[in-house]
Protein backbone atom coordinates (compact mmCIF):
# COMPACT_ATOMS: atom_id res chain seq x y z
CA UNK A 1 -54.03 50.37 -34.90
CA UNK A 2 -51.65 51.68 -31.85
CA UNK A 3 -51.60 49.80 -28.50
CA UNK A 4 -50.65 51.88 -25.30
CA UNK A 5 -49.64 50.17 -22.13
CA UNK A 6 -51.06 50.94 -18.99
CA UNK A 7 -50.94 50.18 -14.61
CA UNK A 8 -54.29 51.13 -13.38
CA UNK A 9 -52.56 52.43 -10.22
CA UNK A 10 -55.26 52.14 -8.26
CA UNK A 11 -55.03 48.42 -8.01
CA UNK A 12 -51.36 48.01 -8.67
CA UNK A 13 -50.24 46.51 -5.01
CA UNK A 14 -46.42 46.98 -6.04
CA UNK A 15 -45.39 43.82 -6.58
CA UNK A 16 -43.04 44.45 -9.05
CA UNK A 17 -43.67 41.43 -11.65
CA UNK A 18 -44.28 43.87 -14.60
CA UNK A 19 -40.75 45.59 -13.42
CA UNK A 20 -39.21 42.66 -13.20
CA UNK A 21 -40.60 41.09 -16.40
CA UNK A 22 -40.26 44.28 -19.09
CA UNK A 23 -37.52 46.47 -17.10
CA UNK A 24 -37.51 48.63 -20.28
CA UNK A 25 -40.83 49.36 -20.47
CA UNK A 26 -42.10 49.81 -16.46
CA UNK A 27 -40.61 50.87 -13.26
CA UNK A 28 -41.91 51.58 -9.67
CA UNK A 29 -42.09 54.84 -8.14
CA UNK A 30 -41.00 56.45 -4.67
CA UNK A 31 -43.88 54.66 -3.42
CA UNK A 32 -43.27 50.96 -4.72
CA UNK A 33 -46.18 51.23 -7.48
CA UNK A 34 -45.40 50.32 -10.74
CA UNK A 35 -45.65 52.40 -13.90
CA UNK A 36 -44.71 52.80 -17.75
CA UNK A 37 -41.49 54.67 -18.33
CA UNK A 38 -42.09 57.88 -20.16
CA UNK A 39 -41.85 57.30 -23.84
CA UNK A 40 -42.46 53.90 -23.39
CA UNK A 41 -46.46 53.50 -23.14
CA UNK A 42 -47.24 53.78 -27.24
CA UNK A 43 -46.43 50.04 -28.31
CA UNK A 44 -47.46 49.68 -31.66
CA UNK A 45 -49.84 46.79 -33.10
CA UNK A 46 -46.76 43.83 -32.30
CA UNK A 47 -45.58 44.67 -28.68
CA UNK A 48 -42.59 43.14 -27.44
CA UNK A 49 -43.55 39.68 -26.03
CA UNK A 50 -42.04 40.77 -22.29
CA UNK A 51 -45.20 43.21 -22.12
CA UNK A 52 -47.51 40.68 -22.76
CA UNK A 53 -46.33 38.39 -20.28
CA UNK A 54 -45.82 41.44 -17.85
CA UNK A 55 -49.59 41.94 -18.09
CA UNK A 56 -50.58 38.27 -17.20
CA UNK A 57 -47.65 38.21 -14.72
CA UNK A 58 -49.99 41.07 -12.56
CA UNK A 59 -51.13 39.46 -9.71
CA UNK A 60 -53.83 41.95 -9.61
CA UNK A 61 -54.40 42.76 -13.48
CA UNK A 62 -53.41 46.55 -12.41
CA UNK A 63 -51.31 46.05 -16.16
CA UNK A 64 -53.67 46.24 -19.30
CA UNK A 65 -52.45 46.67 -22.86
CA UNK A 66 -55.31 48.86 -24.56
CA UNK A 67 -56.35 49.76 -28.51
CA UNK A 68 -56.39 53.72 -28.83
């Protein structure tokens, strides 16, 4: 089973949590919106905890870890 990472950009509001939270794994664009650092979206069944809490750290829930 392989978990991707995700920002649904089209509700991310910029905040920066995820950013701030997994710096490794996200970053925000020229715009302010947040999203996953190439190479850094396949995270395996056991994801690093900071991902987790960067997803319930989204004020918005734009962050999402998803089964592919």
């Amino acid at each position: 089973m392989t978990e991707r990472v995700r920002v649904d950009r089209d509700r991310c509001m910029g905040a920066g949590m995820c950013a701030l939270t997994a710096p490794e794994v996200f970053t925000q664009d020229d715009e302010g919106l947040s999203e996953v650092l190439p190479g850094r979206g396949e995270v395996g069944p056991s994801p690093d905890p900071r991902v987790r809490e960067a997803v319930r750290a989204c004020p918005v829930g734009a962050v999402r870890v998803e089964v592919v």
